[in-house]
N, C-alpha and C. Protein backbone atom coordinates (compact mmCIF):
# COMPACT_ATOMS: atom_id res chain seq x y z
N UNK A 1 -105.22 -174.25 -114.91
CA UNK A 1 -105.81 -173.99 -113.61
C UNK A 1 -105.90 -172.49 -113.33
N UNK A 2 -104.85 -171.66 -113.89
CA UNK A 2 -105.04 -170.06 -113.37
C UNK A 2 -106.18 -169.29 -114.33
N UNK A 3 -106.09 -170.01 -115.32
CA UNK A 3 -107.35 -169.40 -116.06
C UNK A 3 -109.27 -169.95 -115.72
N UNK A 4 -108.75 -170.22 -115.05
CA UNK A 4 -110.58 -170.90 -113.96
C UNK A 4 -109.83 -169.86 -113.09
N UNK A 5 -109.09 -169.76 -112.51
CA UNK A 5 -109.18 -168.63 -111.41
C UNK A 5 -109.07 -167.58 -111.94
N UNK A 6 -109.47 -166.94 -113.13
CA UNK A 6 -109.38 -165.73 -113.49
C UNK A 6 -110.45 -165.61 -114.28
N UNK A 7 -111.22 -167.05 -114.69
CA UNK A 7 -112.84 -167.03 -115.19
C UNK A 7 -113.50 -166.42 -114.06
N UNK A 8 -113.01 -166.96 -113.00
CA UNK A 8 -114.25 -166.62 -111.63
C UNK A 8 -113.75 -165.58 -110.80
N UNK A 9 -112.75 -165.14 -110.53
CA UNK A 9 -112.78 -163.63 -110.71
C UNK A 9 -113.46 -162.65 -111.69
N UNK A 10 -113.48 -162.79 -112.34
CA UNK A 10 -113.80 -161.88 -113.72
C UNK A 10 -115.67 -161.94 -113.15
N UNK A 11 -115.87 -163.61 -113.45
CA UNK A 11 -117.54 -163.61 -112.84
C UNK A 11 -118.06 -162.57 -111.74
N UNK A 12 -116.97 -162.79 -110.84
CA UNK A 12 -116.96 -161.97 -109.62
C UNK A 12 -117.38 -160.41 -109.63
N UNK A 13 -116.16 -159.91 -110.29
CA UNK A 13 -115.75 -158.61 -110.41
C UNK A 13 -117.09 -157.92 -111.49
N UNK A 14 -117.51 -158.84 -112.08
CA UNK A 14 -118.67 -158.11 -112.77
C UNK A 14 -119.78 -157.80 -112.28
N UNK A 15 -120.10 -159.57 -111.37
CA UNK A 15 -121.35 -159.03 -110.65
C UNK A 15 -121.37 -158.17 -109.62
N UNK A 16 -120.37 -157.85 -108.96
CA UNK A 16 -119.76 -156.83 -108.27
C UNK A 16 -120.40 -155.21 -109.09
N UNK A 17 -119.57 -155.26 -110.23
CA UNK A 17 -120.27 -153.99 -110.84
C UNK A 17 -121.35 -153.61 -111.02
N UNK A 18 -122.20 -154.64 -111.43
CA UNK A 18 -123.39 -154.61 -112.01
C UNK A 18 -124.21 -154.68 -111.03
N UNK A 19 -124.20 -155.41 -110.25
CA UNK A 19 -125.34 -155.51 -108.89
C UNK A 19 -125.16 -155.22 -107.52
N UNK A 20 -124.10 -154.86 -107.21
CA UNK A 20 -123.48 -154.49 -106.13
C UNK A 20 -123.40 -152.60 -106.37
N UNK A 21 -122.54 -152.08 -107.25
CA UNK A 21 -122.39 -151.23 -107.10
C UNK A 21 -123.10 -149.95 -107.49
N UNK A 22 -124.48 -150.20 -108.30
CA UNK A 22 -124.97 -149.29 -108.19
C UNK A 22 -126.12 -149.43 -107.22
N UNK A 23 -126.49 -150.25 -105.81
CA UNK A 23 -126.75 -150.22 -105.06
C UNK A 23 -126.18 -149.01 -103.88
N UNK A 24 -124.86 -149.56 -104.06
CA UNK A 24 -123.99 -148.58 -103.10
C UNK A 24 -124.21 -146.91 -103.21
N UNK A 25 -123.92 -146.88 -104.75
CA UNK A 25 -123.97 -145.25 -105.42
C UNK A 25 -125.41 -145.09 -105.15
N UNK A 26 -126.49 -145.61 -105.37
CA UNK A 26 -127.53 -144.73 -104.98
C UNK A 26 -127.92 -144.39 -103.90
N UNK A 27 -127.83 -145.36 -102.83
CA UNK A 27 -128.06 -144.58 -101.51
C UNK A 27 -126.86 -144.03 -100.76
N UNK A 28 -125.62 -143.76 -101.61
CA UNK A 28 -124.68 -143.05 -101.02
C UNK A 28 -125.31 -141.34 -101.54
N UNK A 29 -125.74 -141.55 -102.90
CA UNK A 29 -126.44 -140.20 -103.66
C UNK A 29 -127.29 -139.70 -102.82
N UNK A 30 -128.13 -140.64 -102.34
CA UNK A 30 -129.72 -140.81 -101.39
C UNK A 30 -129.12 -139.43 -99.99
N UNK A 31 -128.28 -140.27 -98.91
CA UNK A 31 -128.24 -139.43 -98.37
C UNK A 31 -126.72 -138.61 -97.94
N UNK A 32 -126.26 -138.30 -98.72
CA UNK A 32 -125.02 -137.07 -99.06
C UNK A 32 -125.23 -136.05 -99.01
N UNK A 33 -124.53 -134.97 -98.09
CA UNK A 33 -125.00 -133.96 -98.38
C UNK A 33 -125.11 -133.43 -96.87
N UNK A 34 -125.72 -132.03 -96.45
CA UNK A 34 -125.47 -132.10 -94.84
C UNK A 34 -127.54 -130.95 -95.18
N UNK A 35 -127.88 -131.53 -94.17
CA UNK A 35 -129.62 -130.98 -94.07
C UNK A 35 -129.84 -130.11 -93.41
N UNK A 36 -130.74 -129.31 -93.65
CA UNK A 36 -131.41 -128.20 -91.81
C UNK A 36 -132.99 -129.18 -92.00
N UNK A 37 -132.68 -129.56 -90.16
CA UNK A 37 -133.62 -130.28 -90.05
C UNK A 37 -134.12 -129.31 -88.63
N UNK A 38 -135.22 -129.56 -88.21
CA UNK A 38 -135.90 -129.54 -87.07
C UNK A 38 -135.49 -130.79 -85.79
N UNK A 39 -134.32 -130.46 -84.62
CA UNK A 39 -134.14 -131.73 -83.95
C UNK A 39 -135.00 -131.81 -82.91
N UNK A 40 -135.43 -133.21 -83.20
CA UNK A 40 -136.67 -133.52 -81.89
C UNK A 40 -136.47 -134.00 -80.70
N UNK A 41 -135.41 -133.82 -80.38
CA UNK A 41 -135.12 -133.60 -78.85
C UNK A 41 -135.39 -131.95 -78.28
N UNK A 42 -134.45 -131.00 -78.92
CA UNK A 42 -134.75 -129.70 -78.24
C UNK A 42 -135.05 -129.05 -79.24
N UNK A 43 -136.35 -129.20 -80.60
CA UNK A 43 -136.81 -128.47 -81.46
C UNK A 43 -136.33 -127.38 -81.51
N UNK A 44 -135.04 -127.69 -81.86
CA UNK A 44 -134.52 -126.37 -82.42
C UNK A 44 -133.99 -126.73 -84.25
N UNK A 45 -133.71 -125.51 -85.02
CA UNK A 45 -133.07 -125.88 -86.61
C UNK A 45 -131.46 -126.15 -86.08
N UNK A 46 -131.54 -127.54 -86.59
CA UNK A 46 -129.78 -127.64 -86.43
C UNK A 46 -129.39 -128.40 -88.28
N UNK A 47 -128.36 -127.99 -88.32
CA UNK A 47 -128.08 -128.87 -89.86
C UNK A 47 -127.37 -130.08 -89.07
N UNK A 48 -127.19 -131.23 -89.92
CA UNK A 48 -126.30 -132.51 -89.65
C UNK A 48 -126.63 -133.23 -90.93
N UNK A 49 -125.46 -134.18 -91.08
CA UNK A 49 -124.95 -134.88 -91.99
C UNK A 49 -124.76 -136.50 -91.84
N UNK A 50 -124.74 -137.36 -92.93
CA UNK A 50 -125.12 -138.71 -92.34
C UNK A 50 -124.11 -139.05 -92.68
N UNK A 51 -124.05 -140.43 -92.46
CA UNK A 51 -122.63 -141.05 -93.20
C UNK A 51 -123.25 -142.00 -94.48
N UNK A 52 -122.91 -141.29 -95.30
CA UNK A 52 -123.62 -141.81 -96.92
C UNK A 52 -122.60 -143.21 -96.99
N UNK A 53 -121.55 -143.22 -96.57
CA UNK A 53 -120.50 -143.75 -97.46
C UNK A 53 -120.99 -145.41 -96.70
N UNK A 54 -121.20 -145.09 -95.46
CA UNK A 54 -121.69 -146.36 -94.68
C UNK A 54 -122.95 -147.15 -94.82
N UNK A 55 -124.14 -146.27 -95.16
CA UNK A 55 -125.28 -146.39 -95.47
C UNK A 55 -125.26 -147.13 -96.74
N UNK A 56 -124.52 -146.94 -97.91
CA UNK A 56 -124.49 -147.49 -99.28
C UNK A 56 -123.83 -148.99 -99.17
N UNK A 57 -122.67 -148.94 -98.39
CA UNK A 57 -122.51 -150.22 -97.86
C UNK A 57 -123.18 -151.17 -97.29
N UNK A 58 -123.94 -150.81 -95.99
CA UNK A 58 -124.92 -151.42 -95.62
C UNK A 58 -125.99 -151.59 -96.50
N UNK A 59 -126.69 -150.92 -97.06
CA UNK A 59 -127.89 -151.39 -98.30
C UNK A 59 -127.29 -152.33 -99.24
N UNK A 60 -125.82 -152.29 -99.59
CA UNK A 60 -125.63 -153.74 -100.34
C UNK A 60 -125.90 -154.37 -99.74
N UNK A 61 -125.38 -154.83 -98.45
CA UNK A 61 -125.50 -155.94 -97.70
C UNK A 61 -126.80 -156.46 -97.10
N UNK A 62 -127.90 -155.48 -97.49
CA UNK A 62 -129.51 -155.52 -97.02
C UNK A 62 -129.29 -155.31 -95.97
N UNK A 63 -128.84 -153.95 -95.64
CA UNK A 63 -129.48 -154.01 -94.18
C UNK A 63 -129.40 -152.21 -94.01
N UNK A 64 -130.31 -151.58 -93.18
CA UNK A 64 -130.84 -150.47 -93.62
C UNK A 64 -129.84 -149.73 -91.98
N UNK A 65 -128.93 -149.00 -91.64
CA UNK A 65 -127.98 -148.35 -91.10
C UNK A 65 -127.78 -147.18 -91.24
N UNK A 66 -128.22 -146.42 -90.68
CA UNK A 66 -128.47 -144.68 -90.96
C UNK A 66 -128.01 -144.44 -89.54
N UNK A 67 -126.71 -143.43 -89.86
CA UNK A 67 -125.95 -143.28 -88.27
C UNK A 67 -125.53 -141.44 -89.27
N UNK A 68 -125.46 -140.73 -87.74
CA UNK A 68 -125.26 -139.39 -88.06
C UNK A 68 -123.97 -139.11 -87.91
N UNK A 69 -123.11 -138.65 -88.98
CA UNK A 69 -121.85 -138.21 -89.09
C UNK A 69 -121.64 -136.69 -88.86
N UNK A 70 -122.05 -135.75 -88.65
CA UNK A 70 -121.94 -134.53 -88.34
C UNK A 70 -123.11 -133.86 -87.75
N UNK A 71 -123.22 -133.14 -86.76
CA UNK A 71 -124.69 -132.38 -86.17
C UNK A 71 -124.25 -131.20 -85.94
N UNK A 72 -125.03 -130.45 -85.81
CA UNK A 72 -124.59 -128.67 -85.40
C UNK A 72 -124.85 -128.83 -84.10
N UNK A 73 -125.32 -129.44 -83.03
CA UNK A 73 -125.39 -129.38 -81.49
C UNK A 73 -124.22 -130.14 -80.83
N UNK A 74 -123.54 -131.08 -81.51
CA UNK A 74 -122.30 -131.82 -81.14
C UNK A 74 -121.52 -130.32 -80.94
N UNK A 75 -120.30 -130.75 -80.46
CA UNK A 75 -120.26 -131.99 -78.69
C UNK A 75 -121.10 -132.27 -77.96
N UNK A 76 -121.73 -131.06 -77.74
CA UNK A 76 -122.52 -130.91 -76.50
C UNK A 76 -123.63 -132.10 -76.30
N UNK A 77 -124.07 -132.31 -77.33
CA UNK A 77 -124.97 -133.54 -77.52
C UNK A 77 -124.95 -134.59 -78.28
N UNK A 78 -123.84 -135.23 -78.21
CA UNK A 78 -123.06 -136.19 -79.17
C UNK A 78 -123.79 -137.45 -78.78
N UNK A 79 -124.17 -137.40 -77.48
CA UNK A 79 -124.50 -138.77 -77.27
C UNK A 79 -126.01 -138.93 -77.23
N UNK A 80 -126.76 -138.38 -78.15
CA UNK A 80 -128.23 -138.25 -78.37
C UNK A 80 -128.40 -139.65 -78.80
N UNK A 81 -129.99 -139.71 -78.75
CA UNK A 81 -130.92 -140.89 -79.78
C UNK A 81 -130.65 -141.06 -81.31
N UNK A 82 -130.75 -139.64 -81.59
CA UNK A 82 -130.40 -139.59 -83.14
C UNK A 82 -131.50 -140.46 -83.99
N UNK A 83 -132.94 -139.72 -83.29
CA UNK A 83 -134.17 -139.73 -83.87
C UNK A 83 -134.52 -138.99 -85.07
N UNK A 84 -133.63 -138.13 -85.33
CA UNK A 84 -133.72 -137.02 -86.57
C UNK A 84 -133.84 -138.24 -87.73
N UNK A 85 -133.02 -139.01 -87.50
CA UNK A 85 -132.84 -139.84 -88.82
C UNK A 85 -134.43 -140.62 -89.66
N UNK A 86 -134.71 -140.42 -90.64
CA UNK A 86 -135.45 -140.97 -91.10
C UNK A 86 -135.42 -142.33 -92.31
N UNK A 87 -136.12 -143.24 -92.49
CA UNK A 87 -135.71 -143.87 -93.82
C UNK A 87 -136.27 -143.21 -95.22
N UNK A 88 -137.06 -142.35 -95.06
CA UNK A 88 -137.93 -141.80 -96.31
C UNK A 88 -137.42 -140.49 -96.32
N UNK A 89 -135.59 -140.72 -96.11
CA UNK A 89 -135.28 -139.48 -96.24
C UNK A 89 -135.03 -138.58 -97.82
N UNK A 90 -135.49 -137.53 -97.95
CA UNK A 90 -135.25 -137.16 -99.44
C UNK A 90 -133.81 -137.48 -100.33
N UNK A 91 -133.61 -137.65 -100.95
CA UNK A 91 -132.56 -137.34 -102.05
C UNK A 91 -132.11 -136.13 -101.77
N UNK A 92 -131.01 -135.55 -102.66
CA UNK A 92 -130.33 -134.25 -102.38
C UNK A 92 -131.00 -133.83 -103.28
N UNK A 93 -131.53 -133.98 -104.53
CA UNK A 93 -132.20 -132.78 -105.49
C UNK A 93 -133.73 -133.09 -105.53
N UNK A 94 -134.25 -133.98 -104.36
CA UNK A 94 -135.77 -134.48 -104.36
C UNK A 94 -136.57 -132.95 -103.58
N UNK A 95 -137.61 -132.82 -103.49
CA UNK A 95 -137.84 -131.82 -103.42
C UNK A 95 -138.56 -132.13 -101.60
N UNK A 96 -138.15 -131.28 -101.03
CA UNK A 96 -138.56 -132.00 -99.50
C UNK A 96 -139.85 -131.11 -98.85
N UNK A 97 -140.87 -131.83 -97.90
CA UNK A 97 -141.41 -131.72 -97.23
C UNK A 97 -140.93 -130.65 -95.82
N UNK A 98 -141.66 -129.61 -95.83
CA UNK A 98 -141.60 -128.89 -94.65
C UNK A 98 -142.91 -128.99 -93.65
N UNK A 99 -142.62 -129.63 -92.89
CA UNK A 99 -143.63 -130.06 -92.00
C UNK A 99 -143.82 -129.29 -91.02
């Protein structure tokens, strides 16, 4: 009996590796890293940073969660829209659009 429970663990733990986790790693790769963006509330250059680590999680799970982990206008404006965020956001070594 413990070796069926350690067949299907094992099943587990692989598809885990194999299909799960390089889901995670790429859109943790995707958006890592901290940006100078243009913010469209008071168009000004502020840098901010996302939370990669959450985002890669959520894309396993299919579901697309882009929340901002660091801004250069925080405190002061912590409690924004946090419209900056995009889904077609570049990669860290993709070459980006200056609009």
């Amino acid at each position: 009996m413990l070796g069926v429970f350690l067949l299907i663990a094992g099943i587990i733990a692989l598809g885990l590796y194999y299909m799960v986790a390089p889901i995670i790693l790429s859109t943790y790769r995707r958006y890592r890293g901290r940006r100078t963006i243009i913010c469209p509330e008071t168009d000004q250059i502020v840098e901010m940073e996302l939370k990669a680590g959450r985002a890669g999680v959520m894309a396993a799970l299919g579901r697309q969660d882009l929340r901002v982990k660091w801004c250069s206008l925080w405190p002061g404006r912590k409690s924004c829209a946090q419209e900056c965020i995009k889904e077609d956001w570049p990669a860290a070594g993709e070459p980006r659009d200056h609009d």
